[in-house]
PDB file of N, CA and C in Angstrom:
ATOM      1  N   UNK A   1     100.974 110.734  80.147  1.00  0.00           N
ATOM      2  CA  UNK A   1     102.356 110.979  80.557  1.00  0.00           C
ATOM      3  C   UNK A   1     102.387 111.198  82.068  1.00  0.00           C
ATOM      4  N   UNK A   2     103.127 110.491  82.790  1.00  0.00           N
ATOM      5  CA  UNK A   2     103.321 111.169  84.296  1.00  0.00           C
ATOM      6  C   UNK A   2     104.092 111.880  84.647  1.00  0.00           C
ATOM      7  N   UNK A   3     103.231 112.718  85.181  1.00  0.00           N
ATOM      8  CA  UNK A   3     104.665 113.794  86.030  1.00  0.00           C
ATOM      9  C   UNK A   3     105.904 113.567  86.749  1.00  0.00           C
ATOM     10  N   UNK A   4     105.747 112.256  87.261  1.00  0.00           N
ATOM     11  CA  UNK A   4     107.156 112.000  88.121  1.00  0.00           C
ATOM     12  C   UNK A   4     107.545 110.325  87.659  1.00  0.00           C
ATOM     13  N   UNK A   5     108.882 110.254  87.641  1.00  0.00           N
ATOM     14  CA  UNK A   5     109.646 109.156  86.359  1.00  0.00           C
ATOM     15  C   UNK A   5     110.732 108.783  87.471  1.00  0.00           C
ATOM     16  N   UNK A   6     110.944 107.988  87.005  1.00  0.00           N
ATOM     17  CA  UNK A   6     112.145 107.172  87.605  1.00  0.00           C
ATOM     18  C   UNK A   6     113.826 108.115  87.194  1.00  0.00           C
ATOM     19  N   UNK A   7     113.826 107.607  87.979  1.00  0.00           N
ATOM     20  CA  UNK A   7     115.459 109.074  88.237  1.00  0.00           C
ATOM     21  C   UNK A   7     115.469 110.587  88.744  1.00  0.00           C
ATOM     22  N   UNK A   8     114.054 110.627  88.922  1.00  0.00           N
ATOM     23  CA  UNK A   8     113.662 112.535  89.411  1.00  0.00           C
ATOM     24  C   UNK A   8     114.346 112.782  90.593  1.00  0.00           C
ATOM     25  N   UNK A   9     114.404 113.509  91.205  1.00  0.00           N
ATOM     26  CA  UNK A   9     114.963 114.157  91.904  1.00  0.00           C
ATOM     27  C   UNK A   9     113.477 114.723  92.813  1.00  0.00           C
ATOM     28  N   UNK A  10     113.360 114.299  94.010  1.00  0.00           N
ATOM     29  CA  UNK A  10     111.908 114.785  94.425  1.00  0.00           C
ATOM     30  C   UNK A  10     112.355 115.254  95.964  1.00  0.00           C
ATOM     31  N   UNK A  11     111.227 115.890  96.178  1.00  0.00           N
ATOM     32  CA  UNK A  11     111.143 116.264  97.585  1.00  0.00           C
ATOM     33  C   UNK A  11     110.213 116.085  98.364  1.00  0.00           C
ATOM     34  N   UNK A  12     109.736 115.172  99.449  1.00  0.00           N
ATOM     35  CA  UNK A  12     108.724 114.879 100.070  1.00  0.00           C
ATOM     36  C   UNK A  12     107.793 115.665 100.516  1.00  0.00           C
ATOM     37  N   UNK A  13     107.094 115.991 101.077  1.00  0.00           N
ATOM     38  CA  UNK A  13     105.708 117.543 101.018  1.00  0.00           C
ATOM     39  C   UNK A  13     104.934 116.756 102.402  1.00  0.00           C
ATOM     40  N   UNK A  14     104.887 115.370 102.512  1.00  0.00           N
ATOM     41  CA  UNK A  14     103.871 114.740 103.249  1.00  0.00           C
ATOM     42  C   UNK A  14     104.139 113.513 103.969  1.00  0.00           C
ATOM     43  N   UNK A  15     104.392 113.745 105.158  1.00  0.00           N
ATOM     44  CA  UNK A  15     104.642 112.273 106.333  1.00  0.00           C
ATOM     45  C   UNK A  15     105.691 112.618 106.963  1.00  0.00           C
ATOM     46  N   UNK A  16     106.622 111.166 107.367  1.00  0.00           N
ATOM     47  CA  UNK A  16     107.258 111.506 108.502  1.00  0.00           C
ATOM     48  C   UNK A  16     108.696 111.849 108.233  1.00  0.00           C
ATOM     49  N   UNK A  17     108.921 111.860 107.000  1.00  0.00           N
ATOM     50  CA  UNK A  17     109.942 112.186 105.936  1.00  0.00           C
ATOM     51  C   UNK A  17     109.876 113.657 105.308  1.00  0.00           C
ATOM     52  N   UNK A  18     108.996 114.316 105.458  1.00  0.00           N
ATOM     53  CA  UNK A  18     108.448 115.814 105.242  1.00  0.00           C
ATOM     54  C   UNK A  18     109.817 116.205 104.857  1.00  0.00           C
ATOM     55  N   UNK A  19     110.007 117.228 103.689  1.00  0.00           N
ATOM     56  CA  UNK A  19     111.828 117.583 103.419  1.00  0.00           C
ATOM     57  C   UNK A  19     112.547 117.577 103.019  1.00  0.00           C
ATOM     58  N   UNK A  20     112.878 115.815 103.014  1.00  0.00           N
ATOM     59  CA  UNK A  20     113.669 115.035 102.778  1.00  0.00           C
ATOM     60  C   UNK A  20     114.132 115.408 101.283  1.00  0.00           C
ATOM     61  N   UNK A  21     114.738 115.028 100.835  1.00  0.00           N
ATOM     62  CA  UNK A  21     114.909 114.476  98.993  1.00  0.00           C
ATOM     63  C   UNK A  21     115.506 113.458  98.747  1.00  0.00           C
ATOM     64  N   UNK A  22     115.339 112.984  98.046  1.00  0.00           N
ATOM     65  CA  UNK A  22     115.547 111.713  97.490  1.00  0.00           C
ATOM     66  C   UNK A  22     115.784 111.276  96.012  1.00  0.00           C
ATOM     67  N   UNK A  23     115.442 110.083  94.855  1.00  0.00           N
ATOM     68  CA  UNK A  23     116.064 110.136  93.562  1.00  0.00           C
ATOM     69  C   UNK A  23     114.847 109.212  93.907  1.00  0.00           C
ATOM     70  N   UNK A  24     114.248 109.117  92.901  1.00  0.00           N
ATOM     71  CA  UNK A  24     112.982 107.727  92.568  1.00  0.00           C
ATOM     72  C   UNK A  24     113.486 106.346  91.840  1.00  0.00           C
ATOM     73  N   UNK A  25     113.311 105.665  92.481  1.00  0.00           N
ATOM     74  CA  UNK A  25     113.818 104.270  91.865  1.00  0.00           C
ATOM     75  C   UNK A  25     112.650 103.572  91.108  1.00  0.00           C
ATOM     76  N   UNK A  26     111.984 103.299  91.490  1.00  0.00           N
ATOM     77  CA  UNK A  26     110.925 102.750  91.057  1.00  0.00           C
ATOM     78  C   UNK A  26     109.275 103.240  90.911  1.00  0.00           C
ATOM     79  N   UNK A  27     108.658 103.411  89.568  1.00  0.00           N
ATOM     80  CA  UNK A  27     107.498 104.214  90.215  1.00  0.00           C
ATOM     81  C   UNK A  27     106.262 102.974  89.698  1.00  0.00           C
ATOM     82  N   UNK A  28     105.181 102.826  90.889  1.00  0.00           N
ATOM     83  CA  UNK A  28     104.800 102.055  90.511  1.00  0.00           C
ATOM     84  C   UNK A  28     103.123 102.553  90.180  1.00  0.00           C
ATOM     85  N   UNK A  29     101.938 101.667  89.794  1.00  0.00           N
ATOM     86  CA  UNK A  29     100.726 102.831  89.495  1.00  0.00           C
ATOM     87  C   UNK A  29     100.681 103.916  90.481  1.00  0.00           C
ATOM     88  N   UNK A  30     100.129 104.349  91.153  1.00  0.00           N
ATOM     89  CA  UNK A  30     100.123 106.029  92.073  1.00  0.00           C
ATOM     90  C   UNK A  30     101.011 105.819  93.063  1.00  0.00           C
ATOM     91  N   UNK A  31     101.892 105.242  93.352  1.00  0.00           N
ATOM     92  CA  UNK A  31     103.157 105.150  93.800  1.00  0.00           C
ATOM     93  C   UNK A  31     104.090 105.533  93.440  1.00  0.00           C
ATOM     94  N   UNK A  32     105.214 105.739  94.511  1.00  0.00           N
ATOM     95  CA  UNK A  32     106.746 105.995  94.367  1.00  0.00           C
ATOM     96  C   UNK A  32     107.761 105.395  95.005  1.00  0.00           C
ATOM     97  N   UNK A  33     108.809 104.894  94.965  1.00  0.00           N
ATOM     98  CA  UNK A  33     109.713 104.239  96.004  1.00  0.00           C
ATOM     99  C   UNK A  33     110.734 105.408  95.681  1.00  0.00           C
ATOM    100  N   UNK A  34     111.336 106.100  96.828  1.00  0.00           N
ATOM    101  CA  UNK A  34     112.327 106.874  96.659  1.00  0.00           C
ATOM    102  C   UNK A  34     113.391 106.813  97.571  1.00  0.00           C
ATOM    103  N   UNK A  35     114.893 106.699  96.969  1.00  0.00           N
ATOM    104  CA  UNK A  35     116.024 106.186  97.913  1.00  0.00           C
ATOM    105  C   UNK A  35     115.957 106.588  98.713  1.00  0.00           C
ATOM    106  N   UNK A  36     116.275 105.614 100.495  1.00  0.00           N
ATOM    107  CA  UNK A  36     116.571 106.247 101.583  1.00  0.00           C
ATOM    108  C   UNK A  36     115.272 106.998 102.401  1.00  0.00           C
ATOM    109  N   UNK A  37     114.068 106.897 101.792  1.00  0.00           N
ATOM    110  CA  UNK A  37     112.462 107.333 102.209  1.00  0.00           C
ATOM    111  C   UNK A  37     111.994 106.865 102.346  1.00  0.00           C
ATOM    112  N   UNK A  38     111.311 106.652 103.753  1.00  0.00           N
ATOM    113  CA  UNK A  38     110.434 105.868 103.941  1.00  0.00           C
ATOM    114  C   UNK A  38     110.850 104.544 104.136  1.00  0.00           C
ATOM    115  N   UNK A  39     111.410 104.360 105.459  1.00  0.00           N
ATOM    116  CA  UNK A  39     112.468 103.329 105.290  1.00  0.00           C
ATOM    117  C   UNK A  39     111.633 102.125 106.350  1.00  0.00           C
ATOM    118  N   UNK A  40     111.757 100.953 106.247  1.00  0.00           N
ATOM    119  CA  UNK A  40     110.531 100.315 107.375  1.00  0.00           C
ATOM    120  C   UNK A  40     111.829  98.696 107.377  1.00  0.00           C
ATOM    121  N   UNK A  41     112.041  98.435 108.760  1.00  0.00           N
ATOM    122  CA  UNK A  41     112.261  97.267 109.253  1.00  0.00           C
ATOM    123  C   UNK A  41     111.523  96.154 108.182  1.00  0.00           C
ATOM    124  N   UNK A  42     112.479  95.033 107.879  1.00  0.00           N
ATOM    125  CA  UNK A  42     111.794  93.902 107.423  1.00  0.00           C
ATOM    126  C   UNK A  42     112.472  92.251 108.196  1.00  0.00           C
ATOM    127  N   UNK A  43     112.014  91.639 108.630  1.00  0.00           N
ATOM    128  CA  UNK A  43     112.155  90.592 108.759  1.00  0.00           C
ATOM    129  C   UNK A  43     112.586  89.399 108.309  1.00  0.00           C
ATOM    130  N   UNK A  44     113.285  88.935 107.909  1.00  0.00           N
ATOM    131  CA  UNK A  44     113.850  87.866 106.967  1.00  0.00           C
ATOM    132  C   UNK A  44     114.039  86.608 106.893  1.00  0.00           C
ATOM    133  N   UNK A  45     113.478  85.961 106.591  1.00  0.00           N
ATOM    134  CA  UNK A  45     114.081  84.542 106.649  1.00  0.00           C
ATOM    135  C   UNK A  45     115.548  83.922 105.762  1.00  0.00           C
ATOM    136  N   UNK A  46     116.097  83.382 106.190  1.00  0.00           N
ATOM    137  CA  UNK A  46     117.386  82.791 105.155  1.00  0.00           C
ATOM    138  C   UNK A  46     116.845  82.113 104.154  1.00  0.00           C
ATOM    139  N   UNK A  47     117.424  82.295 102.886  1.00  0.00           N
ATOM    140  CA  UNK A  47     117.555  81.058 102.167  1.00  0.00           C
ATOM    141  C   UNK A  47     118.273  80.844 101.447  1.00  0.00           C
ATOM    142  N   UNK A  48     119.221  79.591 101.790  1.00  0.00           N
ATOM    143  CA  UNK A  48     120.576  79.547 101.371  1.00  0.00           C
ATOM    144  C   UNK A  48     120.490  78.967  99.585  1.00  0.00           C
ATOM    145  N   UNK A  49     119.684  78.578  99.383  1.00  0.00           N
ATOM    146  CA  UNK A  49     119.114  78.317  97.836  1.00  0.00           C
ATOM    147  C   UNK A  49     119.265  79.347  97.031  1.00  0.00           C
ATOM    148  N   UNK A  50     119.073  80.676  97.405  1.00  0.00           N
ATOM    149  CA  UNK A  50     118.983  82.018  96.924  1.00  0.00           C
ATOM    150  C   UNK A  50     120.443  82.669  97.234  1.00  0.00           C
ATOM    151  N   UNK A  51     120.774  82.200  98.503  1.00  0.00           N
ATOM    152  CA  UNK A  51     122.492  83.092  98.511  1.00  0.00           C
ATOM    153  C   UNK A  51     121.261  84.361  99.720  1.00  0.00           C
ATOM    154  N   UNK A  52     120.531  83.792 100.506  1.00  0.00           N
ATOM    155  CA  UNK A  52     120.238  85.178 101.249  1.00  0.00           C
ATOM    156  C   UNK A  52     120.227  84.688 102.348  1.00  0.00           C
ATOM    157  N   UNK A  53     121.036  85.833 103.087  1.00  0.00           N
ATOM    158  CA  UNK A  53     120.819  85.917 104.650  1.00  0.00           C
ATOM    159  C   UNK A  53     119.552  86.122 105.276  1.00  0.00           C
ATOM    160  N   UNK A  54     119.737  85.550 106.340  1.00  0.00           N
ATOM    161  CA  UNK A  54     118.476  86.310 107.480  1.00  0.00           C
ATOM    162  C   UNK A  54     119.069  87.299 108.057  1.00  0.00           C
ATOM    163  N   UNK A  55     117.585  88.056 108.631  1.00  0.00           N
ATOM    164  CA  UNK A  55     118.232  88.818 109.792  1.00  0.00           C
ATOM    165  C   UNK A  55     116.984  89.911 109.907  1.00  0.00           C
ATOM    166  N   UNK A  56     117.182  91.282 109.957  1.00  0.00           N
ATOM    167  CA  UNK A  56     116.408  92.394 109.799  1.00  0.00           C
ATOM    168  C   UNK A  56     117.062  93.285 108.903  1.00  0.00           C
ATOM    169  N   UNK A  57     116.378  93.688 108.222  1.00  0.00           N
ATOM    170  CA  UNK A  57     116.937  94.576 106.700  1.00  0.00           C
ATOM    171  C   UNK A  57     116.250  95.712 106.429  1.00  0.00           C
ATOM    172  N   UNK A  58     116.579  96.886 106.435  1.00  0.00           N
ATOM    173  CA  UNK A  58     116.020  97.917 106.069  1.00  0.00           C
ATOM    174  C   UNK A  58     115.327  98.507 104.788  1.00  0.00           C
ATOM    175  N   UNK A  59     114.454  98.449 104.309  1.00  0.00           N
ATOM    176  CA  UNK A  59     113.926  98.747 103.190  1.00  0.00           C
ATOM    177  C   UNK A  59     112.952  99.393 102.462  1.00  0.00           C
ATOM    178  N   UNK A  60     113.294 100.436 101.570  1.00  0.00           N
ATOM    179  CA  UNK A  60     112.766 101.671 100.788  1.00  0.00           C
ATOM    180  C   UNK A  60     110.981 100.805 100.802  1.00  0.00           C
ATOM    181  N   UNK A  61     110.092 101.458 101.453  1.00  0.00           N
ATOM    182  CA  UNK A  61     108.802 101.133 101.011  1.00  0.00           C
ATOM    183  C   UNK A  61     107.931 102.412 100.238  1.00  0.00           C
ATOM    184  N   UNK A  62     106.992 101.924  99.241  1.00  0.00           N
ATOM    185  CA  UNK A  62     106.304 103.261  98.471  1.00  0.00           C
ATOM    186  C   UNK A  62     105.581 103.712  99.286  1.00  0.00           C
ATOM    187  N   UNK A  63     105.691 105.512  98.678  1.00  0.00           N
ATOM    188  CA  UNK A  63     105.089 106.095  99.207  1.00  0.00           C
ATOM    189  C   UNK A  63     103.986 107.157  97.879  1.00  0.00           C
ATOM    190  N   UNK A  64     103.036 107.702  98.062  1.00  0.00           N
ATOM    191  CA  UNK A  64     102.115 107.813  97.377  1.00  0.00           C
ATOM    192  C   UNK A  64     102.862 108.938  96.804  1.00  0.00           C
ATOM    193  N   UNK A  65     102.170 109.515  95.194  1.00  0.00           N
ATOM    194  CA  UNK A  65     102.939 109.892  94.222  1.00  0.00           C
ATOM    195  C   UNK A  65     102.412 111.503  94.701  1.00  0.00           C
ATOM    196  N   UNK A  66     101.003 111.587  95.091  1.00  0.00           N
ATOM    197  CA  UNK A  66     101.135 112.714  95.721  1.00  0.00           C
ATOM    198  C   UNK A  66     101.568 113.915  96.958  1.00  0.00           C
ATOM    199  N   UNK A  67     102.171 112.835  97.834  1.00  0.00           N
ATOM    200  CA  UNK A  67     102.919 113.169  98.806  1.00  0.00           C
ATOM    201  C   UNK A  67     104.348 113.483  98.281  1.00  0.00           C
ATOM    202  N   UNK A  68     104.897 113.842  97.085  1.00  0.00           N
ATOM    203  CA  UNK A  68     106.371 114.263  96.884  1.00  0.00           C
ATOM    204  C   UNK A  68     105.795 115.063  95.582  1.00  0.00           C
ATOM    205  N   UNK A  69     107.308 116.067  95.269  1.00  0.00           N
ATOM    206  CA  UNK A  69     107.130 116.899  94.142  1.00  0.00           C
ATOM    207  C   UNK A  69     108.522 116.915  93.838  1.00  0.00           C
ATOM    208  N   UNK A  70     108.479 117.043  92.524  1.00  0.00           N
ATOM    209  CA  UNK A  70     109.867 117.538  91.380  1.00  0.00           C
ATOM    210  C   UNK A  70     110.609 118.574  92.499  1.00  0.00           C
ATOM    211  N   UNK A  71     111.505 118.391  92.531  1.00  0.00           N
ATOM    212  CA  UNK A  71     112.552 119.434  92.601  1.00  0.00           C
ATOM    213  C   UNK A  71     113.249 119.891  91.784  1.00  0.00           C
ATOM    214  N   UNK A  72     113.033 121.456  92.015  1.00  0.00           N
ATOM    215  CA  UNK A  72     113.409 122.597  91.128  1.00  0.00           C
ATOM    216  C   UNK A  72     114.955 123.228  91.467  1.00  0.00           C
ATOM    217  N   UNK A  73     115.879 122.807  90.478  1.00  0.00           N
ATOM    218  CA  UNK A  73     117.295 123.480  91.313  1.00  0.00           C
ATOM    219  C   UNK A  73     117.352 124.990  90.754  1.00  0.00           C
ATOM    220  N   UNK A  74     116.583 125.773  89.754  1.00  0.00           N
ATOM    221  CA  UNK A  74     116.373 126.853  89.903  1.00  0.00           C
ATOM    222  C   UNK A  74     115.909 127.384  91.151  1.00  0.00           C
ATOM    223  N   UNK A  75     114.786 126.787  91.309  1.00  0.00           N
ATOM    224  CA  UNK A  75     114.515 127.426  92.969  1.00  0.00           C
ATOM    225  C   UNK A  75     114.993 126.814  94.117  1.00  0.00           C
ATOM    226  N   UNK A  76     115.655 125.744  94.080  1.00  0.00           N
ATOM    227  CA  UNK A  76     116.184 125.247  95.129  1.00  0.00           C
ATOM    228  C   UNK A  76     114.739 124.667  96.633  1.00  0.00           C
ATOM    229  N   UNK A  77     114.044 124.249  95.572  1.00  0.00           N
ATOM    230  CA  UNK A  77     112.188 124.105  96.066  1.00  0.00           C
ATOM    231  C   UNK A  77     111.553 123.052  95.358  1.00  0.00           C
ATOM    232  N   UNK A  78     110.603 121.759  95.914  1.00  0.00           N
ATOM    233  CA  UNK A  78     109.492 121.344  95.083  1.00  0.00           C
ATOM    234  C   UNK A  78     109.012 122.056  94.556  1.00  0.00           C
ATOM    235  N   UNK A  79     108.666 121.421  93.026  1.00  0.00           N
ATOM    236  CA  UNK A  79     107.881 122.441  91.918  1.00  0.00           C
ATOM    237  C   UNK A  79     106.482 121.674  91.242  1.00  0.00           C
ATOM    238  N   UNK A  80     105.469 122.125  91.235  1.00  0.00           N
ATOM    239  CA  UNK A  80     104.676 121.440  90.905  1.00  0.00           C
ATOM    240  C   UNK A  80     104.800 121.439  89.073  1.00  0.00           C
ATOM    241  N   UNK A  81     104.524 120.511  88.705  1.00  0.00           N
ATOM    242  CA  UNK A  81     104.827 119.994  87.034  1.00  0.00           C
ATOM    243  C   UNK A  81     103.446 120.282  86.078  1.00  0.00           C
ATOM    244  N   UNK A  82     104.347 120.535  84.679  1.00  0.00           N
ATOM    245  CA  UNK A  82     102.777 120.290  83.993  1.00  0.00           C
ATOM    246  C   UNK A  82     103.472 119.913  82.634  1.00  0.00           C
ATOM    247  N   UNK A  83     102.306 119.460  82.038  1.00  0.00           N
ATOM    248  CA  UNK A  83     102.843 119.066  80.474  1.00  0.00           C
ATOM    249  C   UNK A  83     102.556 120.211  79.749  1.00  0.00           C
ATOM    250  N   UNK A  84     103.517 120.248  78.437  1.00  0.00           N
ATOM    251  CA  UNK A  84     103.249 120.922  77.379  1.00  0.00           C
ATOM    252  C   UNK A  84     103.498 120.390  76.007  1.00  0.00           C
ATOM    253  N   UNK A  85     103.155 120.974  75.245  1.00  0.00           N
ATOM    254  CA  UNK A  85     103.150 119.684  73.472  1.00  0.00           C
ATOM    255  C   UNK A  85     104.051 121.106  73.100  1.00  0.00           C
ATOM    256  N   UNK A  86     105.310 120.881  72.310  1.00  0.00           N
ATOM    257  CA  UNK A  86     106.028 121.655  71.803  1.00  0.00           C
ATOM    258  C   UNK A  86     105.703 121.214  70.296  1.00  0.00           C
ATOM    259  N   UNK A  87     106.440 122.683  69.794  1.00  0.00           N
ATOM    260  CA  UNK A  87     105.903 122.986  68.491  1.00  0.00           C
ATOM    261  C   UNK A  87     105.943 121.915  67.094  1.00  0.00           C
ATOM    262  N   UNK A  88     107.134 120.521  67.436  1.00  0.00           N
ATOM    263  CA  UNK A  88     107.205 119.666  66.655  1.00  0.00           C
ATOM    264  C   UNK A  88     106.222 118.230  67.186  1.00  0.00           C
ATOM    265  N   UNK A  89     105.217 118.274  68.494  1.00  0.00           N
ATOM    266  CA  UNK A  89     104.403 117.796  68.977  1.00  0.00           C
ATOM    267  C   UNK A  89     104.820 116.874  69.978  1.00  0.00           C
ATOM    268  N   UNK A  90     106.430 117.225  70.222  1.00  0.00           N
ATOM    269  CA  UNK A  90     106.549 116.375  71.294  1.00  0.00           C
ATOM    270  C   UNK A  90     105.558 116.871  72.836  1.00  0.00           C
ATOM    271  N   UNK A  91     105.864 116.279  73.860  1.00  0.00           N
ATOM    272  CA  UNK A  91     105.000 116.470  75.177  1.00  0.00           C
ATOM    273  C   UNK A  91     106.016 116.476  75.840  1.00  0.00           C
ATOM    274  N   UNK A  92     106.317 117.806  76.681  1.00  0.00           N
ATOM    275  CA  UNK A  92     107.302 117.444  77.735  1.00  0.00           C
ATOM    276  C   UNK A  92     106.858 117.966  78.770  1.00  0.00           C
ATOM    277  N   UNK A  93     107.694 117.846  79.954  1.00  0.00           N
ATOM    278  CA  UNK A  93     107.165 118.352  81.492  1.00  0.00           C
ATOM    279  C   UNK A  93     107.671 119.551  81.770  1.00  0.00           C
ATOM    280  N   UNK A  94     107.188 120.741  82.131  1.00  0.00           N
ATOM    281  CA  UNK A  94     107.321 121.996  82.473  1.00  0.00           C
ATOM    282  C   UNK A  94     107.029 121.963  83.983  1.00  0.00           C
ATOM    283  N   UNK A  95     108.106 123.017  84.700  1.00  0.00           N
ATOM    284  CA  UNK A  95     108.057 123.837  85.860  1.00  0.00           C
ATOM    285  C   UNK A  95     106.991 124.652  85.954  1.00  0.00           C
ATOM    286  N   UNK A  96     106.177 124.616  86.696  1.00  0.00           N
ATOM    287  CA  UNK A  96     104.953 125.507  86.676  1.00  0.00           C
ATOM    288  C   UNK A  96     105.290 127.247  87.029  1.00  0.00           C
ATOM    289  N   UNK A  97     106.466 127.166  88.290  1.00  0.00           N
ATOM    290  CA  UNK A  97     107.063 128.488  88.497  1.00  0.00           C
ATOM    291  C   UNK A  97     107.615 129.366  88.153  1.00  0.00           C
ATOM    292  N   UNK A  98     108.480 129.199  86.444  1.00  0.00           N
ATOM    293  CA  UNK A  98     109.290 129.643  85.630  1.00  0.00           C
ATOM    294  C   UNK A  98     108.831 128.784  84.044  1.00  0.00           C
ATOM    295  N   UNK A  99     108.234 127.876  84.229  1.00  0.00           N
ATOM    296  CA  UNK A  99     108.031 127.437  82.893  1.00  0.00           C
ATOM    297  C   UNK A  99     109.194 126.689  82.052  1.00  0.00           C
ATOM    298  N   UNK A 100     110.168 126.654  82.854  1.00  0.00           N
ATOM    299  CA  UNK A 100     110.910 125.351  82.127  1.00  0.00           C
ATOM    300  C   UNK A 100     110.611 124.150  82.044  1.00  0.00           C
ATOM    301  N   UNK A 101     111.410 123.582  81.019  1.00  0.00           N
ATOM    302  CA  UNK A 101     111.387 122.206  80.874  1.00  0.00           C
ATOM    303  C   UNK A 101     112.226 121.581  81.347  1.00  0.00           C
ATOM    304  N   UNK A 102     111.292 120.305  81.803  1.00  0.00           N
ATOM    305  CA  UNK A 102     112.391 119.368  82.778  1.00  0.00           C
ATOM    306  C   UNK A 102     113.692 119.020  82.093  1.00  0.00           C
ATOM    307  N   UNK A 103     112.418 117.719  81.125  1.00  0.00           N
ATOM    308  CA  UNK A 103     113.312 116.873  80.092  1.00  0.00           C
ATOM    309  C   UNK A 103     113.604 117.342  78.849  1.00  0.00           C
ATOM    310  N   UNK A 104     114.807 117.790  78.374  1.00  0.00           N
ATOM    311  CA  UNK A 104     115.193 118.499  77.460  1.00  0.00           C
ATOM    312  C   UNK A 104     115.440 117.274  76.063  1.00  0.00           C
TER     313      UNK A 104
END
């Protein structure tokens, strides 16, 4: 199970984005792409076959899964995560600081 899923709510811990928060769009093996983070110039060529412009385009590049953490709106803080197997054997993700569960 991974700790961090597509739709989280995270907070960066590491780089030049340190802070930040963001929503995860895409997570890929030890990667993360998170809206508006980590943002890098791209270069473009047209192609009118496709319906795409050229030009320069701004775009979300991944950033490693350990450089961000869950955000906790109890604490209003990254929270580091952990699993737990509840009593009917599901597995869910717990707040390490209070012990809640993420995904209800």
């Amino acid at each position: 199970m991974k700790k961090i899923r597509k739709g989280d709510d995270v907070v960066v811990i590491a780089g030049k984005d340190k802070g930040r928060r963001g929503t995860v769009i895409k997570v890929q093996d030890d990667k993360v792409v998170v809206q508006n983070i980590n943002m890098a110039k791209k270069h473009q060529k047209p192609n009118p076959q496709q319906g795409v412009s050229g030009g320069i385009i701004e775009k979300e590049m991944p950033i490693h899964a350990s450089n961000v953490m869950l955000y906790n709106p109890a604490t209003a803080k990254g929270d580091r995560v952990g699993i737990r197997t509840l009593e009917d054997g599901r597995k869910v993700r717990v707040y390490r600081s209070n012990d809640e569960v993420v995904d209800a």
